[in-house]
C-alpha atoms as a PDB file:
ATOM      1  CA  UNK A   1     111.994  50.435  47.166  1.00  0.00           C
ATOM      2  CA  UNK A   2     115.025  49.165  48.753  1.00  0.00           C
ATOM      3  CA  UNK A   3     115.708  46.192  48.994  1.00  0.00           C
ATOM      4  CA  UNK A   4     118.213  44.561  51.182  1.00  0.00           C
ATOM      5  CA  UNK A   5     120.000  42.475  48.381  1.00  0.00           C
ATOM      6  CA  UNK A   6     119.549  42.292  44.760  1.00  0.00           C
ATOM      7  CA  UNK A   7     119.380  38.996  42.341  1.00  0.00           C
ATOM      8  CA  UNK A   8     119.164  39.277  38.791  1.00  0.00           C
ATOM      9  CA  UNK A   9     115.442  39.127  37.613  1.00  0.00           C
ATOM     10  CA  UNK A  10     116.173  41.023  34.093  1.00  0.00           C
ATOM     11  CA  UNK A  11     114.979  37.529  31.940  1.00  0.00           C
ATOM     12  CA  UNK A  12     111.594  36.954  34.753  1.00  0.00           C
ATOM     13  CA  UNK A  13     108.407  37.614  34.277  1.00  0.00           C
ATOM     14  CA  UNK A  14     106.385  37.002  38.011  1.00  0.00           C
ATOM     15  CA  UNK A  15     103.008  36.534  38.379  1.00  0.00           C
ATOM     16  CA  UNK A  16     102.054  37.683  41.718  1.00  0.00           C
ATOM     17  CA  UNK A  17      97.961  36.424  42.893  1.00  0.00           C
ATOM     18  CA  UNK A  18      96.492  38.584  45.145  1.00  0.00           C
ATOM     19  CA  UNK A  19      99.016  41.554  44.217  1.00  0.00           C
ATOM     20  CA  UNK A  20      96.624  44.500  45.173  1.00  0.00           C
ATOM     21  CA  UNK A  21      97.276  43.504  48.203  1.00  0.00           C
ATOM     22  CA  UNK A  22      99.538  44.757  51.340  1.00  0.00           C
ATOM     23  CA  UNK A  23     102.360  42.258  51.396  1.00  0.00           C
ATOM     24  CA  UNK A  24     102.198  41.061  47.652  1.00  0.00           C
ATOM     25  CA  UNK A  25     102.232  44.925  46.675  1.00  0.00           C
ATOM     26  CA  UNK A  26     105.477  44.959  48.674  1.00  0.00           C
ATOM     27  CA  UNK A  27     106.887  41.461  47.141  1.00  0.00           C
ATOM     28  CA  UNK A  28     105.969  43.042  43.475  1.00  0.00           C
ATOM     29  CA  UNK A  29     108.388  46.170  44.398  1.00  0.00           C
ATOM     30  CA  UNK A  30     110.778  44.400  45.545  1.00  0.00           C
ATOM     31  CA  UNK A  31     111.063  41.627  42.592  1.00  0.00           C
ATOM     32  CA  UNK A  32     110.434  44.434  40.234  1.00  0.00           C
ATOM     33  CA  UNK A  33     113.462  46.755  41.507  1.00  0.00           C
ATOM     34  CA  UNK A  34     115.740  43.532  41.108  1.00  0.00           C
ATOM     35  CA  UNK A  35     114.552  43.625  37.317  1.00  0.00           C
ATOM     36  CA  UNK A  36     111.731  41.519  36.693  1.00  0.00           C
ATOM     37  CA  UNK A  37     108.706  41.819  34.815  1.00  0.00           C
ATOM     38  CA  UNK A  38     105.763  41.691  37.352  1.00  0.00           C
ATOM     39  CA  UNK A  39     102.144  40.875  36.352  1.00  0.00           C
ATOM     40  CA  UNK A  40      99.600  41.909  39.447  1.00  0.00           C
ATOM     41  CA  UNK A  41      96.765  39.664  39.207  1.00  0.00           C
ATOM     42  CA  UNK A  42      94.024  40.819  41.717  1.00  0.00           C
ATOM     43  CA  UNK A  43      89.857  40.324  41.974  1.00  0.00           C
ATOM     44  CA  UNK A  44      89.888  44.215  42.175  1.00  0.00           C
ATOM     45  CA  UNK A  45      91.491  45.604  38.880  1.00  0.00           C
ATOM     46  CA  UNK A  46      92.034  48.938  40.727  1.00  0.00           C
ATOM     47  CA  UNK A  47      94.174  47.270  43.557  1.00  0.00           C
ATOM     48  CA  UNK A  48      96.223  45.581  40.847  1.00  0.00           C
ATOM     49  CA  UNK A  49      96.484  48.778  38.640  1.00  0.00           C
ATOM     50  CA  UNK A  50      97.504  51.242  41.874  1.00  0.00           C
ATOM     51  CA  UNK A  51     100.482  48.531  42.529  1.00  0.00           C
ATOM     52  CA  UNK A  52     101.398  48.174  38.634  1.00  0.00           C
ATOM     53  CA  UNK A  53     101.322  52.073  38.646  1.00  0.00           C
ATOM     54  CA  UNK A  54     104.067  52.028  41.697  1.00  0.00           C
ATOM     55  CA  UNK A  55     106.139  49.862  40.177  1.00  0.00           C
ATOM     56  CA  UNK A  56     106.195  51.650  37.199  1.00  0.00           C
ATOM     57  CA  UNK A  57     106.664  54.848  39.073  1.00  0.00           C
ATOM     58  CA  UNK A  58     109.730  53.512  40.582  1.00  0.00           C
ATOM     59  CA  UNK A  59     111.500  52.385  37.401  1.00  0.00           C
ATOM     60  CA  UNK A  60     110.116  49.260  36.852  1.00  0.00           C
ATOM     61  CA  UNK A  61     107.879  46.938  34.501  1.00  0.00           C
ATOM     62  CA  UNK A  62     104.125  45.894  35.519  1.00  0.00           C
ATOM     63  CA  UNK A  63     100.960  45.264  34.293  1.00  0.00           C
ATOM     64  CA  UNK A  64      97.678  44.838  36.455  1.00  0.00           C
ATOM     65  CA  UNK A  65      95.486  42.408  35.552  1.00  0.00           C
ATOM     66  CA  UNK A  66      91.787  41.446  36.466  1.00  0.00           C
ATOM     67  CA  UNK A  67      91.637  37.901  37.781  1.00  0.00           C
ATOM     68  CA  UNK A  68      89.611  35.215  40.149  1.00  0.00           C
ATOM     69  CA  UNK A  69      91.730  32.671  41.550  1.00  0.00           C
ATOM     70  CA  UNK A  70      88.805  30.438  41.536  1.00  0.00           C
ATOM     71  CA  UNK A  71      87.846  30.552  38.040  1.00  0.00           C
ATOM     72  CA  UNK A  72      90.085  28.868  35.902  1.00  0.00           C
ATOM     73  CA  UNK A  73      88.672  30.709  32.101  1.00  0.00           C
ATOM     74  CA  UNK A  74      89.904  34.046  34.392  1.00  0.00           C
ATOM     75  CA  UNK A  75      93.323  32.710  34.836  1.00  0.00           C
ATOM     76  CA  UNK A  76      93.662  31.301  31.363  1.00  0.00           C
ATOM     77  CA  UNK A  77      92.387  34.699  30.359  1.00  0.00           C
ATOM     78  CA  UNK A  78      95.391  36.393  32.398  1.00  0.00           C
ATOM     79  CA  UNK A  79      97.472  34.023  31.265  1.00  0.00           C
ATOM     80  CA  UNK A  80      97.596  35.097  27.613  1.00  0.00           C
ATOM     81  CA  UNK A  81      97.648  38.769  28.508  1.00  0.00           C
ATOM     82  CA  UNK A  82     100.741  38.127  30.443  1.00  0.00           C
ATOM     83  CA  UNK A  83     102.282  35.940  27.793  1.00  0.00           C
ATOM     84  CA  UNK A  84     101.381  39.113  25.040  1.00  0.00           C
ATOM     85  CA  UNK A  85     103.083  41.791  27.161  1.00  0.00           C
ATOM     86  CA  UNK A  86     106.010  40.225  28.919  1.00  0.00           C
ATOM     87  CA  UNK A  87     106.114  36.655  28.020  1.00  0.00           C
ATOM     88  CA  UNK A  88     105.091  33.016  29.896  1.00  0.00           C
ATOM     89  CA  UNK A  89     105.552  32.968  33.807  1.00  0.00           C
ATOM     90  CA  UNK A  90     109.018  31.966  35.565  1.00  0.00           C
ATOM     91  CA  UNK A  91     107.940  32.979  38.814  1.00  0.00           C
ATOM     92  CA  UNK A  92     104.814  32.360  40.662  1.00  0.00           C
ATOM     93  CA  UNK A  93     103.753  33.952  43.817  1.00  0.00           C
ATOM     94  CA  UNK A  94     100.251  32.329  45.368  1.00  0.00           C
ATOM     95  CA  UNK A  95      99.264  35.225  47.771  1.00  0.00           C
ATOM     96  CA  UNK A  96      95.428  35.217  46.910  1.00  0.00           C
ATOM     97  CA  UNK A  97      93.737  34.337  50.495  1.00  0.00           C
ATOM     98  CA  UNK A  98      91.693  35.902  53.575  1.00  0.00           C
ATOM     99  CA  UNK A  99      88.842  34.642  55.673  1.00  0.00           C
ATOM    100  CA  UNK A 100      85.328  35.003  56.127  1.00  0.00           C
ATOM    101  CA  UNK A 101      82.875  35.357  59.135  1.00  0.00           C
ATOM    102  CA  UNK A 102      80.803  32.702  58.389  1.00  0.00           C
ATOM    103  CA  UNK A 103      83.959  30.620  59.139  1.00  0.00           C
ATOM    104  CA  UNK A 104      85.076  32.309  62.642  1.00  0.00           C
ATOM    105  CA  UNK A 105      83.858  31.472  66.104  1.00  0.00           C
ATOM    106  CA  UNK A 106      82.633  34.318  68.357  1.00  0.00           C
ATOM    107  CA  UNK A 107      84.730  33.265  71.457  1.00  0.00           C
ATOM    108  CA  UNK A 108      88.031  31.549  71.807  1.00  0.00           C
ATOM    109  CA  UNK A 109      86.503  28.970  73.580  1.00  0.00           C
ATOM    110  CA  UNK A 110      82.982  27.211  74.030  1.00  0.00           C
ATOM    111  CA  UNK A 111      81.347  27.430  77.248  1.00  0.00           C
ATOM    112  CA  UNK A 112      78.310  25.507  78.024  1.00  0.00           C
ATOM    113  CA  UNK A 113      76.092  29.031  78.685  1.00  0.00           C
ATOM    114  CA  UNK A 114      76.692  29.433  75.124  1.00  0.00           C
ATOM    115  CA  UNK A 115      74.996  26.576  73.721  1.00  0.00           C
ATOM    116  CA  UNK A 116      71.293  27.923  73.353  1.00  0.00           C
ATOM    117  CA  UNK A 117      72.308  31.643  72.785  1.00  0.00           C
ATOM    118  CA  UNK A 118      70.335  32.850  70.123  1.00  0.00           C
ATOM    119  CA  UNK A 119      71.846  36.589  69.031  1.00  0.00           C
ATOM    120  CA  UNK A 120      72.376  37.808  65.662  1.00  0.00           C
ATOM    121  CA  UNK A 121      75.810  37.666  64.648  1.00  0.00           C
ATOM    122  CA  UNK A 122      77.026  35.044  67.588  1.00  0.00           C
ATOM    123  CA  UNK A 123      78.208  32.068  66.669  1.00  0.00           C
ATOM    124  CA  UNK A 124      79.802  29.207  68.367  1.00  0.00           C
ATOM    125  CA  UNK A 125      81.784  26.330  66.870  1.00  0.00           C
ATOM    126  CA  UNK A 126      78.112  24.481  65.926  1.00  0.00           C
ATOM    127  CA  UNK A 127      76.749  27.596  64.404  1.00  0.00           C
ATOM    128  CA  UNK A 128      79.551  27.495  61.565  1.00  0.00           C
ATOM    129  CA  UNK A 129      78.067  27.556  58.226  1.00  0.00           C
ATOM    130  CA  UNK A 130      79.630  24.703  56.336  1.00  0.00           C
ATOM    131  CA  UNK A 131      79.491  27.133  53.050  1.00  0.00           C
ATOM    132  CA  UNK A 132      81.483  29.574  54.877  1.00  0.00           C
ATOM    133  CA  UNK A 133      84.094  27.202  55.752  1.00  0.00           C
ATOM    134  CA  UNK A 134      83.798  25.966  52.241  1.00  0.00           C
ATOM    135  CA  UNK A 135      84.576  29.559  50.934  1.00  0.00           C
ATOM    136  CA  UNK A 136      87.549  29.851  52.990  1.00  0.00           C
ATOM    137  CA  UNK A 137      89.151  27.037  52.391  1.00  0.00           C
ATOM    138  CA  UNK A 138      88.105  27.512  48.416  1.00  0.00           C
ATOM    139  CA  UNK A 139      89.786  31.060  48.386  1.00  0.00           C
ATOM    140  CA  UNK A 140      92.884  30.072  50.072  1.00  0.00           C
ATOM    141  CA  UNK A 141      93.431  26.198  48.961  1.00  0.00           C
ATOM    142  CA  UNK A 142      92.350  26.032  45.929  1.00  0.00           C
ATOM    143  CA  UNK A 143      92.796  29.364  45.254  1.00  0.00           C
ATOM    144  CA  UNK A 144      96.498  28.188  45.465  1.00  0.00           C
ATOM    145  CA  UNK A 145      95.917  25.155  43.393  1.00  0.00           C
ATOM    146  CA  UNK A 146      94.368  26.495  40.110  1.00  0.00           C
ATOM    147  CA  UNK A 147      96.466  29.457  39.171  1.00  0.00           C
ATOM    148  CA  UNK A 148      99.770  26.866  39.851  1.00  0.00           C
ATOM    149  CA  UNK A 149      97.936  24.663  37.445  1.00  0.00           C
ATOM    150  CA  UNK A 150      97.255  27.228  34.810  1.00  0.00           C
ATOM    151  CA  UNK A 151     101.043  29.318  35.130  1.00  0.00           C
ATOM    152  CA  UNK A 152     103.124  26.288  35.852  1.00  0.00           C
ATOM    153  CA  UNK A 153     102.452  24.355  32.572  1.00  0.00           C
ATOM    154  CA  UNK A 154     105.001  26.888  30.477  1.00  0.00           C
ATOM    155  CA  UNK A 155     107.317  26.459  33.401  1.00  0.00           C
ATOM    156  CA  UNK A 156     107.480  22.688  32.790  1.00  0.00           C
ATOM    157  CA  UNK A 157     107.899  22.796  29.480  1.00  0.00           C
ATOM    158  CA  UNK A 158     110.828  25.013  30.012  1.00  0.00           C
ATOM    159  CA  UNK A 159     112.278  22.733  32.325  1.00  0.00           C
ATOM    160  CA  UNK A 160     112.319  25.703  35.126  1.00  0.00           C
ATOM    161  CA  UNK A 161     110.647  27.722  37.420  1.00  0.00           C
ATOM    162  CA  UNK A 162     109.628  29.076  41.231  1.00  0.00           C
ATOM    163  CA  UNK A 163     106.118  28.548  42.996  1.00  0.00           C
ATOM    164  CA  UNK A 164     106.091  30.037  46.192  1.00  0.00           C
ATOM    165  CA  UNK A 165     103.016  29.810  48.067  1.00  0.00           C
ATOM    166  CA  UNK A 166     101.728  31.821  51.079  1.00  0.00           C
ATOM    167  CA  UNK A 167     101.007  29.972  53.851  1.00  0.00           C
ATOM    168  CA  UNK A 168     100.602  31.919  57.503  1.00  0.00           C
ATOM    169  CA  UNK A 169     101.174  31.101  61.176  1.00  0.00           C
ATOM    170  CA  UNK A 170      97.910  29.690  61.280  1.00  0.00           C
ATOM    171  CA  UNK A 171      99.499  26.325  59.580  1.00  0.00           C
ATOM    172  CA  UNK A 172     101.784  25.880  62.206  1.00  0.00           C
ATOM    173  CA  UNK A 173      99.688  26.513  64.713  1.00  0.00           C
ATOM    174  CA  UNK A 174      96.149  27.195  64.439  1.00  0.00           C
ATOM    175  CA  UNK A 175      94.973  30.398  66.280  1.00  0.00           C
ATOM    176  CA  UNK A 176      91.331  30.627  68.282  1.00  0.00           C
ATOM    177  CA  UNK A 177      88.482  31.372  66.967  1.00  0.00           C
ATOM    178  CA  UNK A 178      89.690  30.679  62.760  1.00  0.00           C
ATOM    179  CA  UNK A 179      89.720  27.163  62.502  1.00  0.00           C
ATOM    180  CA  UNK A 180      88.332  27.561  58.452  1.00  0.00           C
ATOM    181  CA  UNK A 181      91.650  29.619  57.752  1.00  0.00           C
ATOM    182  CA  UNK A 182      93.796  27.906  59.806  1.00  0.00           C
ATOM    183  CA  UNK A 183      92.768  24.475  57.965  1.00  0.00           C
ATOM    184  CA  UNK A 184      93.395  26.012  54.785  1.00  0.00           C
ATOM    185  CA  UNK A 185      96.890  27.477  55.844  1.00  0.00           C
ATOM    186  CA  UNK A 186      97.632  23.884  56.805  1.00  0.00           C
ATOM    187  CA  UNK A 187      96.291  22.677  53.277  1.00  0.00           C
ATOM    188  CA  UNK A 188      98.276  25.233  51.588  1.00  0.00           C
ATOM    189  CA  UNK A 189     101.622  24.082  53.719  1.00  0.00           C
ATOM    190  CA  UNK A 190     101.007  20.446  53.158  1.00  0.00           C
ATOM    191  CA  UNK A 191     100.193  20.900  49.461  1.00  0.00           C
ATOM    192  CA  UNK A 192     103.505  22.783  48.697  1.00  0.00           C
ATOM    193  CA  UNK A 193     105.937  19.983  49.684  1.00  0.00           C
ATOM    194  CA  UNK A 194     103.080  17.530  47.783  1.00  0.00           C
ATOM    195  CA  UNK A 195     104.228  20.088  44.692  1.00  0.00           C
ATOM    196  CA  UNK A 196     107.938  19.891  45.771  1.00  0.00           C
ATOM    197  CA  UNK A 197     107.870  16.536  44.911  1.00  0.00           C
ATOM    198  CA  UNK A 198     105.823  16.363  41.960  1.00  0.00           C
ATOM    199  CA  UNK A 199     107.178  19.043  40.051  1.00  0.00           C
ATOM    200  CA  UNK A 200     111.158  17.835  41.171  1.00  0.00           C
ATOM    201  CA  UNK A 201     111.286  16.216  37.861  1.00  0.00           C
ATOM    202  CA  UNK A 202     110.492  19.136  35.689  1.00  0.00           C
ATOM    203  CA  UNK A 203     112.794  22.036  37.004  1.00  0.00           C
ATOM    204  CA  UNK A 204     110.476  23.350  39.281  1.00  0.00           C
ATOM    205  CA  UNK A 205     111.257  24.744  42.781  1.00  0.00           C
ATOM    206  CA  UNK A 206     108.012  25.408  45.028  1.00  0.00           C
ATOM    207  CA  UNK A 207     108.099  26.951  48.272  1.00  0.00           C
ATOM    208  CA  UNK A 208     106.173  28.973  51.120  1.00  0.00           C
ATOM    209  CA  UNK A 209     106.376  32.001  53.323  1.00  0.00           C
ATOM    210  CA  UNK A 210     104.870  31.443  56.546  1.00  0.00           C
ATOM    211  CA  UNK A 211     104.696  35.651  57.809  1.00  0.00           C
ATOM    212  CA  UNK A 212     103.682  35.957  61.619  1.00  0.00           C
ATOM    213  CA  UNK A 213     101.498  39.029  62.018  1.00  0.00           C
ATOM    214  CA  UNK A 214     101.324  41.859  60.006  1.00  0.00           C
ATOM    215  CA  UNK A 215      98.906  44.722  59.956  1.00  0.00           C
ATOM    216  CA  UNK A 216      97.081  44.396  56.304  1.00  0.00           C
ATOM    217  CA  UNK A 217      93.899  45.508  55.193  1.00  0.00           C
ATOM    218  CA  UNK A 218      92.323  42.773  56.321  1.00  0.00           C
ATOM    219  CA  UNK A 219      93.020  42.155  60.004  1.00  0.00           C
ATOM    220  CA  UNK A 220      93.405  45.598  61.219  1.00  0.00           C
ATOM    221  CA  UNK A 221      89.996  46.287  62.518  1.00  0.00           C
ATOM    222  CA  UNK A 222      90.826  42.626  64.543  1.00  0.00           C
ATOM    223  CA  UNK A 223      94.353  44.091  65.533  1.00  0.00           C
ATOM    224  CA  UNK A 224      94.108  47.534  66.158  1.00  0.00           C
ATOM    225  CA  UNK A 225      91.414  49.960  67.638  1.00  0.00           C
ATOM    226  CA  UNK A 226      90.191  53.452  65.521  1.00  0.00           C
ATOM    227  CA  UNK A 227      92.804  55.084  67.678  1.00  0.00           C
ATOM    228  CA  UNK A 228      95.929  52.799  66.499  1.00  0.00           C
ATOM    229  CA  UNK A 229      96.085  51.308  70.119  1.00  0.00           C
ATOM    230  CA  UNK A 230      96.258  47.290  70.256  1.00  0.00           C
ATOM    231  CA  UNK A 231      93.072  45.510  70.777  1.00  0.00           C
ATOM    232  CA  UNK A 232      93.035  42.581  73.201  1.00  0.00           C
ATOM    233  CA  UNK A 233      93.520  39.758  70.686  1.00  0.00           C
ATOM    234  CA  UNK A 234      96.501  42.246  69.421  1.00  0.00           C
ATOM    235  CA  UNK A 235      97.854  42.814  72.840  1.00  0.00           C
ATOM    236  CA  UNK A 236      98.249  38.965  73.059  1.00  0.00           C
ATOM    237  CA  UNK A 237      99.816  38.148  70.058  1.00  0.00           C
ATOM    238  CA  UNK A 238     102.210  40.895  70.154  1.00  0.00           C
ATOM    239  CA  UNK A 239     102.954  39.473  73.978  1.00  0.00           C
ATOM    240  CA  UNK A 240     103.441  35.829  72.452  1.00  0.00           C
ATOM    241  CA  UNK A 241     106.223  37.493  69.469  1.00  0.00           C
ATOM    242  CA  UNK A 242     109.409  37.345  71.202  1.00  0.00           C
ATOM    243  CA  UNK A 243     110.686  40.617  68.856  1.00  0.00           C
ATOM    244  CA  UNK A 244     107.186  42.256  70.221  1.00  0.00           C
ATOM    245  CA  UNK A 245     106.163  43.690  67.162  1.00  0.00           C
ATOM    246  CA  UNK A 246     104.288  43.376  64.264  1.00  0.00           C
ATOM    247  CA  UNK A 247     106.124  42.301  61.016  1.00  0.00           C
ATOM    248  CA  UNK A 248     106.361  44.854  58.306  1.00  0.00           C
ATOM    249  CA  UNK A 249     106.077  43.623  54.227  1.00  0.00           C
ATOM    250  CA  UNK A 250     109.546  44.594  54.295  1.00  0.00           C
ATOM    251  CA  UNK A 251     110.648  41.880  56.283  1.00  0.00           C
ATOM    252  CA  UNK A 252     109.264  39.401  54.002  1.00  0.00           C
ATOM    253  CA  UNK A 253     111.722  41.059  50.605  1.00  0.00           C
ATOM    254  CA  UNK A 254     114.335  38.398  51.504  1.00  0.00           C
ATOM    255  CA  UNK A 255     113.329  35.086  51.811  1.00  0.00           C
ATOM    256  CA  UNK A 256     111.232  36.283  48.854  1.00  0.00           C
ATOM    257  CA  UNK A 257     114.057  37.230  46.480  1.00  0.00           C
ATOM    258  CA  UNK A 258     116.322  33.917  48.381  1.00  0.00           C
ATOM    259  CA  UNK A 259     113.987  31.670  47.050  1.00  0.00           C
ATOM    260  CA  UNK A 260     113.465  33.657  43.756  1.00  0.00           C
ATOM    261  CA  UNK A 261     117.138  33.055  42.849  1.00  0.00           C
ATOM    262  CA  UNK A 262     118.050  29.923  40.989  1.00  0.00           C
ATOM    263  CA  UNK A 263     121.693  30.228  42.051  1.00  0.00           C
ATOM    264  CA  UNK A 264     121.230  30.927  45.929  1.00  0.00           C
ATOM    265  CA  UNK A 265     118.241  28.404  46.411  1.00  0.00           C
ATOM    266  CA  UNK A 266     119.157  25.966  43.849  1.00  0.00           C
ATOM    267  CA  UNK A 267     118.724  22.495  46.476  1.00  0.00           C
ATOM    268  CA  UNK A 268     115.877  24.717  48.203  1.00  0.00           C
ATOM    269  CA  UNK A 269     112.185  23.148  47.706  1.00  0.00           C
ATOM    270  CA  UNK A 270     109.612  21.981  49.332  1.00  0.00           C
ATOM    271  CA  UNK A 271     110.500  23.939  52.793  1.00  0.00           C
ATOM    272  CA  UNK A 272     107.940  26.568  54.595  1.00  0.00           C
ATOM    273  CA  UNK A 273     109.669  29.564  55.754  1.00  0.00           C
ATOM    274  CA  UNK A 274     108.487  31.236  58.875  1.00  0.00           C
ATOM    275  CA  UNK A 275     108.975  34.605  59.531  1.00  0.00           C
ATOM    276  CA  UNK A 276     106.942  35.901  62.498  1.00  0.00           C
ATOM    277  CA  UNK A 277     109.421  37.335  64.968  1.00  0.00           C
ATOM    278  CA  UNK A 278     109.890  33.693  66.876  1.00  0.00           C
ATOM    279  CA  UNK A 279     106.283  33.480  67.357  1.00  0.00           C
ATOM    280  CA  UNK A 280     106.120  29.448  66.614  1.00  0.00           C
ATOM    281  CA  UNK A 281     108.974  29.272  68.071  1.00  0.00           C
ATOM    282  CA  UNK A 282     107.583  30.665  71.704  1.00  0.00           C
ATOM    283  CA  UNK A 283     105.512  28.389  74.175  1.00  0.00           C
ATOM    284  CA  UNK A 284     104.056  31.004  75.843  1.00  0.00           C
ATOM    285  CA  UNK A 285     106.067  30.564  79.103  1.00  0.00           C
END
């Protein structure tokens, strides 16, 4: 792919959770064509192997790998196939995440004529199964936790390395009808500048991307009707993104490869990056 600068990643090996993925498919291109060696760790080992197989096709060095962010003997297990083939980690990329149903709220808001509804599949903010919220925020918190506890040892050892979590727009400011993800985005924000400062002694930068909206795999059906036209919940967010679009992966490459380089983010950790088209930075009026 092109990117729209290069930094030297010929000595890197990046680990990249949640690779099989839209946007972390597009951040292992991009770290790949600037030289490094990119492991795709996904739950699906055909997601991780279609991505390691692009990479490859384009000139550059991946492996996918089988993994559950939740399951530490998995990550170990990755871990040592990553450390066989290319090496220990220098670069870690936290994108494992995504929601669940039994976490979201039919409606935006509750109304009063919702109370008693009984219908299958309606829920309002009392009908939230507390082991749906727990799965959300499992997947996306400590889902974020675990693998940095498992790749970052080597890092500290070495006296070096980049975490860079994904967090969403949902930290910043929680959107309706979510309120399982949007507590976990918030987690995920709050626990990177935790990691900032614990890991400042040891070498080891960690940051986040905050992306805005972009069409993935798993928010299209929300986004987007069978015939590509907006749905209502699209039409507003698009109408509360001053740039009034959607964000493509692209447009995450580079604040992904600035805080990938040692030289041009050396003073650079413990920040959140937003990029979402000036959406947290519009009021709505």
């Amino acid at each position: 792919m092109a990117v729209p600068f290069k930094i030297d990643l010929r000595t890197k090996t990046a680990v990249i959770t949640g690779g099989g993925g839209v946007l972390c498919g597009c951040m292992a291109m991009a770290l790949a064509e600037c030289g490094a060696q990119v492991a795709i760790l996904d739950l699906r080992k055909e997601a991780a192997d279609k991505v390691a197989d692009q990479v490859k096709a384009a000139g550059g060095q991946a492996i996918g790998v089988a993994c559950n962010v939740l399951d530490r003997a998995s990550l170990e297990a990755a871990r040592e196939t990553i450390r066989t083939a290319f090496g220990p980690c220098d670069i870690l990329i936290n994108g494992a995440g995504g929601n669940h149903p039994m976490g979201t709220t039919s409606k935006e808001r509750l109304y009063k004529e919702d109370l008693d509804k009984v219908q299958e599949g309606f829920k309002t903010f009392y009908d939230l199964d507390p082991k749906g919220i727990e799965f959300v925020f499992g997947l996306n918190f400590l889902g974020t936790l675990v693998p940095t506890q498992v790749f970052t040892k080597d890092m500290a050892r070495a006296g070096k390395g980049t975490v860079i979590n994904i967090s969403s727009m949902n930290a910043f400011k929680p959107l309706t009808k979510i309120p399982a993800y949007s507590a976990a985005k918030a987690a995920v924000s709050n626990f990177t500048q935790w990691l900032a400062v614990h890991m400042s002694t040891v070498g080891i930068r960690v940051n986040a991307i905050a992306p805005g909206f972009f069409l993935t795999d798993q928010n299209r059906g929300l986004l987007t009707q069978p015939d590509g036209s907006m749905t209502e919940r699209g039409k507003t967010i698009i109408g509360h993104t001053p740039m009034g679009r959607y964000g493509k992966p692209e447009d995450l490459v580079g604040a992904l490869l600035w805080l990938c380089s040692d030289e041009g983010a050396a003073f650079v950790t413990g920040t959140v990056v937003a990029i979402d088209g000036g959406f947290s930075a519009f009021s709505g009026v």
